[in-house]
N, C-alpha and C. Protein backbone atom coordinates (compact mmCIF):
# COMPACT_ATOMS: atom_id res chain seq x y z
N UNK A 1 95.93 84.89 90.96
CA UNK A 1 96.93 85.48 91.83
C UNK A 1 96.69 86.98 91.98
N UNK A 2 96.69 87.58 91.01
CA UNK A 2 95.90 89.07 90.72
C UNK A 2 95.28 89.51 91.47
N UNK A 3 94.11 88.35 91.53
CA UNK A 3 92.77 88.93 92.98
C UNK A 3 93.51 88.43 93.81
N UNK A 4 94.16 87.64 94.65
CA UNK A 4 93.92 87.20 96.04
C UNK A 4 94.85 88.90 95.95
N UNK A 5 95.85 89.29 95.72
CA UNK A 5 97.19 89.84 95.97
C UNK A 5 96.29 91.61 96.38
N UNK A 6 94.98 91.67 94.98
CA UNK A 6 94.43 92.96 95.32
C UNK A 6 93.48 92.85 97.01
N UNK A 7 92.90 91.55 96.40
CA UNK A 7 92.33 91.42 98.08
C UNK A 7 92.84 91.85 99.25
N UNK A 8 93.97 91.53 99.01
CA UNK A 8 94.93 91.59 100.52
C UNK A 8 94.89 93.24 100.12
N UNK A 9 95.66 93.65 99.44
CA UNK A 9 96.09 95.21 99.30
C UNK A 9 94.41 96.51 99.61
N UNK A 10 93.38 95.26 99.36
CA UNK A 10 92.02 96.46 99.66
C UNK A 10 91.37 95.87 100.94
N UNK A 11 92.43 94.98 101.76
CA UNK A 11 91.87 94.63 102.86
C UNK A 11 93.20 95.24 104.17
N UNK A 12 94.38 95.19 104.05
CA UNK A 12 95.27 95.92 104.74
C UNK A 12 95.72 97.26 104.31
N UNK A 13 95.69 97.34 103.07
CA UNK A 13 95.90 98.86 103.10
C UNK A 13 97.09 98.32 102.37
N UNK A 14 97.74 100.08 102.15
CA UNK A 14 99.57 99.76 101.75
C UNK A 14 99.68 100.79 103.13
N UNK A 15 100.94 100.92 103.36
CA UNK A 15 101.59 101.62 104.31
C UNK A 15 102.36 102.73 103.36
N UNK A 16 102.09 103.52 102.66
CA UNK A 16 102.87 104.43 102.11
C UNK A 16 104.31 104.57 102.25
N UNK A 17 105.05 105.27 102.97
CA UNK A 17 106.05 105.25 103.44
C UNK A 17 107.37 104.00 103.01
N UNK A 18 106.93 103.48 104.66
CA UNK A 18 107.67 101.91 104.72
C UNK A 18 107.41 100.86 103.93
N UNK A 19 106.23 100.55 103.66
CA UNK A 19 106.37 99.49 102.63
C UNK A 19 106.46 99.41 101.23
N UNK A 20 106.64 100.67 100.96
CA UNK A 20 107.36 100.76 99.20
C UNK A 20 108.80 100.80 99.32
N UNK A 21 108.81 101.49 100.33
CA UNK A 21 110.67 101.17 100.30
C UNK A 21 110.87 99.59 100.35
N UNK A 22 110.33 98.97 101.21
CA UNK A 22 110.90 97.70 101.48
C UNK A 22 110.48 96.67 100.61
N UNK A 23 109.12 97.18 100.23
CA UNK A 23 108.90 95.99 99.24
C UNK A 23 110.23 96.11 98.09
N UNK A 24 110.73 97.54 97.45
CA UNK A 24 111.40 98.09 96.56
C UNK A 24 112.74 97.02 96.64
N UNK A 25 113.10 97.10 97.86
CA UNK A 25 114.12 96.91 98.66
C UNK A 25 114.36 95.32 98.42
N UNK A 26 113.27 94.93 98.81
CA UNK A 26 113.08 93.35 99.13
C UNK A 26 113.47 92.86 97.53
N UNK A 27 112.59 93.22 96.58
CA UNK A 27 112.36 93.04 95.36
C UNK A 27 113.37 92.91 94.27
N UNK A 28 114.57 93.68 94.81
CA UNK A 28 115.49 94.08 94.32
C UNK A 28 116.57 93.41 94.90
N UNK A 29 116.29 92.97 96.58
CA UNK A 29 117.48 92.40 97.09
C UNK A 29 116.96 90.31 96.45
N UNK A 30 115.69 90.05 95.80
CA UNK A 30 115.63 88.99 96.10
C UNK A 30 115.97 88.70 94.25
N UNK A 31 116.16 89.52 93.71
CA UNK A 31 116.01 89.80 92.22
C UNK A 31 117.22 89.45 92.11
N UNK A 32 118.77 90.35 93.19
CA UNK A 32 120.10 90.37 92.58
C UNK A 32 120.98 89.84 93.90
N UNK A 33 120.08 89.57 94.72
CA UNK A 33 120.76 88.90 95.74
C UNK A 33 121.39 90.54 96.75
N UNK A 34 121.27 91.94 96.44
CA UNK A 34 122.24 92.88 97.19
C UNK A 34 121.16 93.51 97.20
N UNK A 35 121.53 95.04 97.24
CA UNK A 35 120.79 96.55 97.43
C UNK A 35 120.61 97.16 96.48
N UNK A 36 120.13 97.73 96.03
CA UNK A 36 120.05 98.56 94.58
C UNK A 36 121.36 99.49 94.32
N UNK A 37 121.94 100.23 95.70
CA UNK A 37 122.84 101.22 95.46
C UNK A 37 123.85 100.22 94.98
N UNK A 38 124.42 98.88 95.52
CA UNK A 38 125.40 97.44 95.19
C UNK A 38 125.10 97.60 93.58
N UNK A 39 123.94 97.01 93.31
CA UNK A 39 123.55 96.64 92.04
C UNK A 39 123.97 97.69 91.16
N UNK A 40 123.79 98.91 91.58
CA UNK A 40 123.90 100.41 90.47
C UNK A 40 125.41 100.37 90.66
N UNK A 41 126.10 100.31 91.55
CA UNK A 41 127.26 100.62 91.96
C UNK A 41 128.62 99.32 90.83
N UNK A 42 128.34 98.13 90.79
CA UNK A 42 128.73 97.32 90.82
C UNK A 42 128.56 97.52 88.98
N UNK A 43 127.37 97.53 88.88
CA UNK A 43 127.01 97.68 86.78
C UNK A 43 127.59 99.01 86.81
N UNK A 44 127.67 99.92 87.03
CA UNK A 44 129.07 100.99 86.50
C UNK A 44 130.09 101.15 86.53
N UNK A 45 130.88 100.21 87.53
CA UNK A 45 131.76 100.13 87.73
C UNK A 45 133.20 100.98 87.60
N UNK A 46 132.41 102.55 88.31
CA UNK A 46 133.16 103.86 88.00
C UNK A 46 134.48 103.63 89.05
N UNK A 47 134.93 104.59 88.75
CA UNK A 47 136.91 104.90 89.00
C UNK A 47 136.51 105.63 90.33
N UNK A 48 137.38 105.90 91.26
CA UNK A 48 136.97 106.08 92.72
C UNK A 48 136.79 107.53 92.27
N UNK A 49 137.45 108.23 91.48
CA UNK A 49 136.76 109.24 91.29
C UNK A 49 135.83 109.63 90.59
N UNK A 50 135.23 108.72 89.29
CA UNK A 50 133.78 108.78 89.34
C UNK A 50 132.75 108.73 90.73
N UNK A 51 133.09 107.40 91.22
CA UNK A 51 132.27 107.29 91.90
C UNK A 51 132.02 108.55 93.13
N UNK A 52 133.23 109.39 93.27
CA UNK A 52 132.96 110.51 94.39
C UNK A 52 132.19 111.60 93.66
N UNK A 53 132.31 111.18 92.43
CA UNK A 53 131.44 112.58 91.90
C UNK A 53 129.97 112.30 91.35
N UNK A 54 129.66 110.69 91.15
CA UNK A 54 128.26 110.02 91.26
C UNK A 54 127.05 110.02 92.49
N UNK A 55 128.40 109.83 93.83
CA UNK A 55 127.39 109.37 94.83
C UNK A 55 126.33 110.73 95.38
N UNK A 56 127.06 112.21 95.35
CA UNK A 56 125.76 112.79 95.96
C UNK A 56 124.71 112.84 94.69
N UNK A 57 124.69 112.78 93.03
CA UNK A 57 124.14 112.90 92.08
C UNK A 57 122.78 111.78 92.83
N UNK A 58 123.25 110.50 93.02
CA UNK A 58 123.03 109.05 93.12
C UNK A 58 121.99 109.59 93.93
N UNK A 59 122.54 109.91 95.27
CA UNK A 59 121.80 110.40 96.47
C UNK A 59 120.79 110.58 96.16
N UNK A 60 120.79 112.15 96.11
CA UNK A 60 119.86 113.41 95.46
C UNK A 60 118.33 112.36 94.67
N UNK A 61 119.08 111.79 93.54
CA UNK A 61 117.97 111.35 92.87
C UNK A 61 117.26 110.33 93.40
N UNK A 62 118.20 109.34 94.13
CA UNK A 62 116.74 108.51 95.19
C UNK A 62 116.37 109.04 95.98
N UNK A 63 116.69 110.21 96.35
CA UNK A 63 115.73 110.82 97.72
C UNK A 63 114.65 111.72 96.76
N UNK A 64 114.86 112.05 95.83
CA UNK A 64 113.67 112.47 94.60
C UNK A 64 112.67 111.32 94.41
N UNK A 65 113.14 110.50 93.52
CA UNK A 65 112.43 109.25 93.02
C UNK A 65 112.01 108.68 94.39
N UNK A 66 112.49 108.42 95.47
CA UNK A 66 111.22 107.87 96.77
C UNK A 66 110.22 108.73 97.08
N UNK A 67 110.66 110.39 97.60
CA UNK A 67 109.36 111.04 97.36
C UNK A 67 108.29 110.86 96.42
N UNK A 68 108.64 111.11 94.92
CA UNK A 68 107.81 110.73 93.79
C UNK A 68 107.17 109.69 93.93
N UNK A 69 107.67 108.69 94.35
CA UNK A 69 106.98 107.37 94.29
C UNK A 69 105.59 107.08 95.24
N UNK A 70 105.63 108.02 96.40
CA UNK A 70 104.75 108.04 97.34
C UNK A 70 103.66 108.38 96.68
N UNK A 71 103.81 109.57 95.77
CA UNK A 71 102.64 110.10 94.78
C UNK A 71 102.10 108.52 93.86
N UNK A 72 102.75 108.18 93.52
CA UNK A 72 102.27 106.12 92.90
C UNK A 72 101.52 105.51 93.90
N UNK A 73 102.02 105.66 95.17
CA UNK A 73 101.54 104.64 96.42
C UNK A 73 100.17 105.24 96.43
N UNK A 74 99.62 106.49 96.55
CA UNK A 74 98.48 107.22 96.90
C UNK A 74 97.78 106.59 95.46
N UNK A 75 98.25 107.10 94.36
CA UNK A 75 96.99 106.92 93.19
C UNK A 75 96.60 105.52 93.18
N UNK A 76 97.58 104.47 93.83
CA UNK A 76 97.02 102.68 94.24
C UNK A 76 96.50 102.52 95.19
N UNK A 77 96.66 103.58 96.51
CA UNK A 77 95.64 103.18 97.25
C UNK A 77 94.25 103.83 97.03
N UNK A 78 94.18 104.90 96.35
CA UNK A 78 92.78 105.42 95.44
C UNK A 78 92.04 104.32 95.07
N UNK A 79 92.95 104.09 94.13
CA UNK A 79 92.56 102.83 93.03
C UNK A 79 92.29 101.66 93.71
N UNK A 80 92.71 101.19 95.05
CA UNK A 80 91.88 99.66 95.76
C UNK A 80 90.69 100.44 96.38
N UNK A 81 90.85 101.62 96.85
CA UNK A 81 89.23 101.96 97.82
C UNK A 81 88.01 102.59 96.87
N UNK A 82 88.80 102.55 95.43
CA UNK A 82 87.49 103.00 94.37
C UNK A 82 87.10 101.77 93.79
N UNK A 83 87.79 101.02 93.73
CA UNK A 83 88.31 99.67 92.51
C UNK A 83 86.52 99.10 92.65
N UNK A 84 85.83 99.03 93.49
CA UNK A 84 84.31 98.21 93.29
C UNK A 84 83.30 99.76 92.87
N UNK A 85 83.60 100.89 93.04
CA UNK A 85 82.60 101.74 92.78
C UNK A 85 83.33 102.75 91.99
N UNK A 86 84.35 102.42 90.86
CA UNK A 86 84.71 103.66 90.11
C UNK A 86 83.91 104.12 89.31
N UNK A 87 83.50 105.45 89.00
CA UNK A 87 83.13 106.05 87.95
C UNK A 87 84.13 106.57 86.81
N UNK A 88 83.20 107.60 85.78
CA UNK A 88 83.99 107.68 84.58
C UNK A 88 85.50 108.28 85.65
N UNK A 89 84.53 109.80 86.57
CA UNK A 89 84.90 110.65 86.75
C UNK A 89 86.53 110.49 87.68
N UNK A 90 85.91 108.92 88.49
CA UNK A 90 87.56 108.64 89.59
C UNK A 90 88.22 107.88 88.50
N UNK A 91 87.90 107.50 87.03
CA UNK A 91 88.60 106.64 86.87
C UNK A 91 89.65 107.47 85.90
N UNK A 92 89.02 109.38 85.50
CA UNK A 92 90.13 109.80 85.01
C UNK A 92 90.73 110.21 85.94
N UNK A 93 90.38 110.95 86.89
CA UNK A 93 91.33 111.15 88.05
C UNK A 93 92.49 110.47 88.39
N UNK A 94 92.45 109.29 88.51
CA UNK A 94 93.20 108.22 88.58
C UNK A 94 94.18 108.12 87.43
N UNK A 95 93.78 108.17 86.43
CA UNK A 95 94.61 107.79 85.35
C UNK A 95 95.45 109.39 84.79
N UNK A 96 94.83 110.31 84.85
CA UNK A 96 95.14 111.63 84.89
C UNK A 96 96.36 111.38 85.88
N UNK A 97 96.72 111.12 87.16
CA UNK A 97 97.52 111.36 87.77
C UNK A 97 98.86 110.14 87.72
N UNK A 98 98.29 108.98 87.52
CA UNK A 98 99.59 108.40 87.06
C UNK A 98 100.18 108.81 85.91
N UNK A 99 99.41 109.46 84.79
CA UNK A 99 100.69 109.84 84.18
C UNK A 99 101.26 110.56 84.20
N UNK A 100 100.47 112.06 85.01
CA UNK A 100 101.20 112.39 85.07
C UNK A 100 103.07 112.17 86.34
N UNK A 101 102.18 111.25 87.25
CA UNK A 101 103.39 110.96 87.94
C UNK A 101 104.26 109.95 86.77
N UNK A 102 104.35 109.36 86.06
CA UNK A 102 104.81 108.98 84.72
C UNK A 102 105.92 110.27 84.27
N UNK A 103 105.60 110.93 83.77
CA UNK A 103 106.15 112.24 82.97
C UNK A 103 106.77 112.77 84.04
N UNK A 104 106.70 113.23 85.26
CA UNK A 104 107.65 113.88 86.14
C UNK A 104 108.37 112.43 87.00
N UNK A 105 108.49 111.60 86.59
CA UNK A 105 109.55 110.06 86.83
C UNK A 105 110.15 110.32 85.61
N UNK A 106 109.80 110.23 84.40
CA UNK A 106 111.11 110.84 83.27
C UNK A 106 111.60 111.79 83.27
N UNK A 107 110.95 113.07 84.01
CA UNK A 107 111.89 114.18 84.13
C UNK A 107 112.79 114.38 84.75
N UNK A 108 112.72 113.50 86.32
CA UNK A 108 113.63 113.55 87.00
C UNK A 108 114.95 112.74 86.52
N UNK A 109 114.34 111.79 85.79
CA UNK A 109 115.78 110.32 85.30
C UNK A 109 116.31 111.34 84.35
N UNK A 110 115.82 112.33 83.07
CA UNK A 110 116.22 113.18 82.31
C UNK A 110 117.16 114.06 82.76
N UNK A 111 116.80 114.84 84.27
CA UNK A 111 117.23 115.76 85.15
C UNK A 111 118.84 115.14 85.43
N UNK A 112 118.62 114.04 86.11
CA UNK A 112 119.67 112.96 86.87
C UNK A 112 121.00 112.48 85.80
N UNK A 113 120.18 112.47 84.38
CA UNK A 113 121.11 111.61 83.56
C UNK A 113 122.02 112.79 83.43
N UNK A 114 121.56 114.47 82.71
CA UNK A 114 122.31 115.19 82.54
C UNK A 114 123.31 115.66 82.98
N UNK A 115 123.08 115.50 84.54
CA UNK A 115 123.82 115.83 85.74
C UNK A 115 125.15 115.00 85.32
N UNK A 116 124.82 112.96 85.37
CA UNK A 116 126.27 112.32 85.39
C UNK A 116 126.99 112.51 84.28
N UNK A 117 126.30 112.95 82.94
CA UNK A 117 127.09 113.29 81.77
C UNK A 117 128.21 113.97 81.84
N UNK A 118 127.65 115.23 82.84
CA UNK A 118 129.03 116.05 82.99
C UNK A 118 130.02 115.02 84.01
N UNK A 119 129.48 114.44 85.27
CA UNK A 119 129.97 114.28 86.18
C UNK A 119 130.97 112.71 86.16
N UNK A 120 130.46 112.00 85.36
CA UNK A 120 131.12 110.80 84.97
C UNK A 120 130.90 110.29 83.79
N UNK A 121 130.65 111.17 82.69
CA UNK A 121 131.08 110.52 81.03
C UNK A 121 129.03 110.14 80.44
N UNK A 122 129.41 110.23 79.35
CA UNK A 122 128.04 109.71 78.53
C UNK A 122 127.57 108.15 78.72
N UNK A 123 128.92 107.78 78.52
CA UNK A 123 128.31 105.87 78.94
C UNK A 123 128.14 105.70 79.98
N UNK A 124 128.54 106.31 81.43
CA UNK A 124 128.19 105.54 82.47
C UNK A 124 126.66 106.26 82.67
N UNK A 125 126.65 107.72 81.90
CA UNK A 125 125.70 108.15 82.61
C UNK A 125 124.32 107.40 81.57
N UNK A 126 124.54 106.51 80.51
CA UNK A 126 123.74 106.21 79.93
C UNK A 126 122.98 104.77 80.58
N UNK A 127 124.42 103.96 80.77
CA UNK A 127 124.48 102.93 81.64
C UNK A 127 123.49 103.03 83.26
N UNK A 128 124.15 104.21 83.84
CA UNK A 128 123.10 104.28 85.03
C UNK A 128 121.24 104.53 84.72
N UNK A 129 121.02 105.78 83.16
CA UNK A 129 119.51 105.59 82.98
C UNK A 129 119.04 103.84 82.44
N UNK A 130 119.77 103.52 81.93
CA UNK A 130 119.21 101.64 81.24
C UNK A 130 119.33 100.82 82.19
N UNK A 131 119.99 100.97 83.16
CA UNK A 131 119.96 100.35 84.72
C UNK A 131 118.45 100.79 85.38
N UNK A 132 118.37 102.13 85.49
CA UNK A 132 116.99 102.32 86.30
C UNK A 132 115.71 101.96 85.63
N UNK A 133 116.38 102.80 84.43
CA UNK A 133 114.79 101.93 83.63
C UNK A 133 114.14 100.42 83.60
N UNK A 134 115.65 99.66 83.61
CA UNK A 134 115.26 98.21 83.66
C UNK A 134 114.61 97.79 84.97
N UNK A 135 115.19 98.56 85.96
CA UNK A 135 114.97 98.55 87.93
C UNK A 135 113.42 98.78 87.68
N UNK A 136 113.06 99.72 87.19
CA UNK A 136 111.67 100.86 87.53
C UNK A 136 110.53 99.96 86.69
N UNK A 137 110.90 99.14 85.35
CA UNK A 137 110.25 98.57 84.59
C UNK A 137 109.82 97.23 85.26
N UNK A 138 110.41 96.84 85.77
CA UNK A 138 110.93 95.22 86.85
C UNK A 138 109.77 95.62 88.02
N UNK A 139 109.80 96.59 88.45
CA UNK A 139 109.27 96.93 89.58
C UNK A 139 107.73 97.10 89.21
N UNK A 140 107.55 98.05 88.19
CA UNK A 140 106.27 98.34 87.54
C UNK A 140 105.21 97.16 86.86
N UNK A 141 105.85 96.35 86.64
CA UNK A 141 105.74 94.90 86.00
C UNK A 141 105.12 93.99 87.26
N UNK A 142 105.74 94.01 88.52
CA UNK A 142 105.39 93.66 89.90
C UNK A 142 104.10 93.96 89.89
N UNK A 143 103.94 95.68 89.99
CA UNK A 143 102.71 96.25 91.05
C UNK A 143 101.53 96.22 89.79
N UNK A 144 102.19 95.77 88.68
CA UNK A 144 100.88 96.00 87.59
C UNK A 144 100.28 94.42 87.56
N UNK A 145 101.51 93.23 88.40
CA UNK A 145 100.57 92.19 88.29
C UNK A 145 99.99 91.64 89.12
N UNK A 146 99.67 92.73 90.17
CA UNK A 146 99.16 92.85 91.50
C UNK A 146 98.02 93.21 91.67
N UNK A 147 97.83 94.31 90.67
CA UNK A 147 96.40 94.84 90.69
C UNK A 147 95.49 94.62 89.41
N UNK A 148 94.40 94.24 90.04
CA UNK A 148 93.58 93.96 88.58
C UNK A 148 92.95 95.20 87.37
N UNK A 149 92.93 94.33 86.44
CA UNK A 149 92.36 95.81 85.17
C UNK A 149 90.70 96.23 85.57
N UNK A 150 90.68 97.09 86.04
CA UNK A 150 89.35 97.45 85.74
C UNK A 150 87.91 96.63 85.28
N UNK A 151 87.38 96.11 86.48
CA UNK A 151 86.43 95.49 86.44
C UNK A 151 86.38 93.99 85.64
N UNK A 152 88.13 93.97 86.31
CA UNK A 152 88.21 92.48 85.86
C UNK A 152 87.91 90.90 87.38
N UNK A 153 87.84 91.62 88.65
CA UNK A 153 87.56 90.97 89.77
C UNK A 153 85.72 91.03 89.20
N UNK A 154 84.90 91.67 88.86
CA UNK A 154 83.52 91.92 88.39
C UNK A 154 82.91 90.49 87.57
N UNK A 155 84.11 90.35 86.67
CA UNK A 155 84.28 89.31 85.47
C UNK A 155 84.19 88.08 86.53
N UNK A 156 85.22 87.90 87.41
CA UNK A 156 85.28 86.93 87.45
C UNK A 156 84.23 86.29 88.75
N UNK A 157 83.46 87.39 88.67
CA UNK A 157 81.93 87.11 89.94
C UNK A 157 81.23 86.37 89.07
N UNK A 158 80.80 86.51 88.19
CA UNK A 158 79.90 86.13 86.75
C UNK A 158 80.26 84.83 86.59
N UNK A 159 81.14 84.27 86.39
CA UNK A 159 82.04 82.95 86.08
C UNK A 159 81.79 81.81 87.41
C-alpha cells in the first residue's frame, strides 16, 4: 500500500496549499464524522465565555499551524522527487528540515497552550494541547504510512 500511495504522490505531485487542508480536513471529518474546530470545540466543552476568549487564540493558531505545515508539504515533495536519487547530502537536508519544522510545531502548540492558560484555565488549556497532539499524531501516522523508508521501494525491485 506504501508504494502504490508513494507512486501516485511522485507521479501527481501534492498540491501544497489545497490538498493538505483537505486531505487534513477529510481525515478528520472521516475520523469523527465533523470538522476539527466541532471536534476541538465539542472535547472542551468551554462556558460561552471561555469559548469567546478561546476562539481568536483557536484562530490565530490554525492560521499558524497551516502555514507551518506547508513547510511539511515542501520537505515531502523534496522527498518524492529525490526518493530514487538521494544522496548523503539531500538526505540530511531533508531530515535537517523536518525537524526542524518538528521543534517550531512544538513551539507554536507551547506558544498557543500558554496563551489558553491565562485565557480559559490549565485543564482546558491542557485538554486543547492532548487534543492536538492526538489530531497531529493521527495525521502524522497517515502521511508516514504513505511514504516509504528510504530505499525501501529499491528492496522491493530485488524481490
Amino acid at each position: 500500500m506504501k508504494k502504490i500511495l508513494f507512486v501516485l504522490l511522485l507521479a501527481f505531485g501534492l498540491n501544497a496549499t489545497a490538498q493538505s487542508s483537505v486531505d487534513e480536513i477529510k481525515l478528520i471529518q472521516d475520523l469523527y464524522g465533523k470538522s476539527k474546530a466541532d471536534v476541538v470545540k465539542e472535547y472542551l466543552g468551554l462556558t460561552d465565555v471561555q469559548a469567546t476568549a478561546f476562539q481568536p487564540i483557536y484562530d490565530n493558531y490554525e492560521a499558524e499551524r497551516k502555514a507551518l505545515s506547508q513547510q511539511k508539504i515542501q520537505i515531502l515533495e523534496d522527498y518524492a522527487k529525490n526518493y530514487a536519487t538521494l544522496s548523503d547530502a539531500k538526505a540530511t537536508e531533508l531530515t535537517s528540515a523536518n525537524l526542524k519544522y518538528n521543534q517550531e510545531a512544538e513551539k507554536l502548540l507551547a506558544k498557543t497552550h500558554s496563551k489558553l492558560v491565562k485565557a480559559i484555565g490549565g485543564i482546558n488549556a491542557a485538554k486543547f494541547v492532548q487534543l492536538e497532539q492526538y489530531l497531529q499524531v493521527t495525521i502524522r501516522s497517515e502521511i508516514q504510512n504513505a511514504i516509504p523508508f528510504i530505499g525501501e521501494l529499491d528492496k522491493t525491485k530485488m524481490h
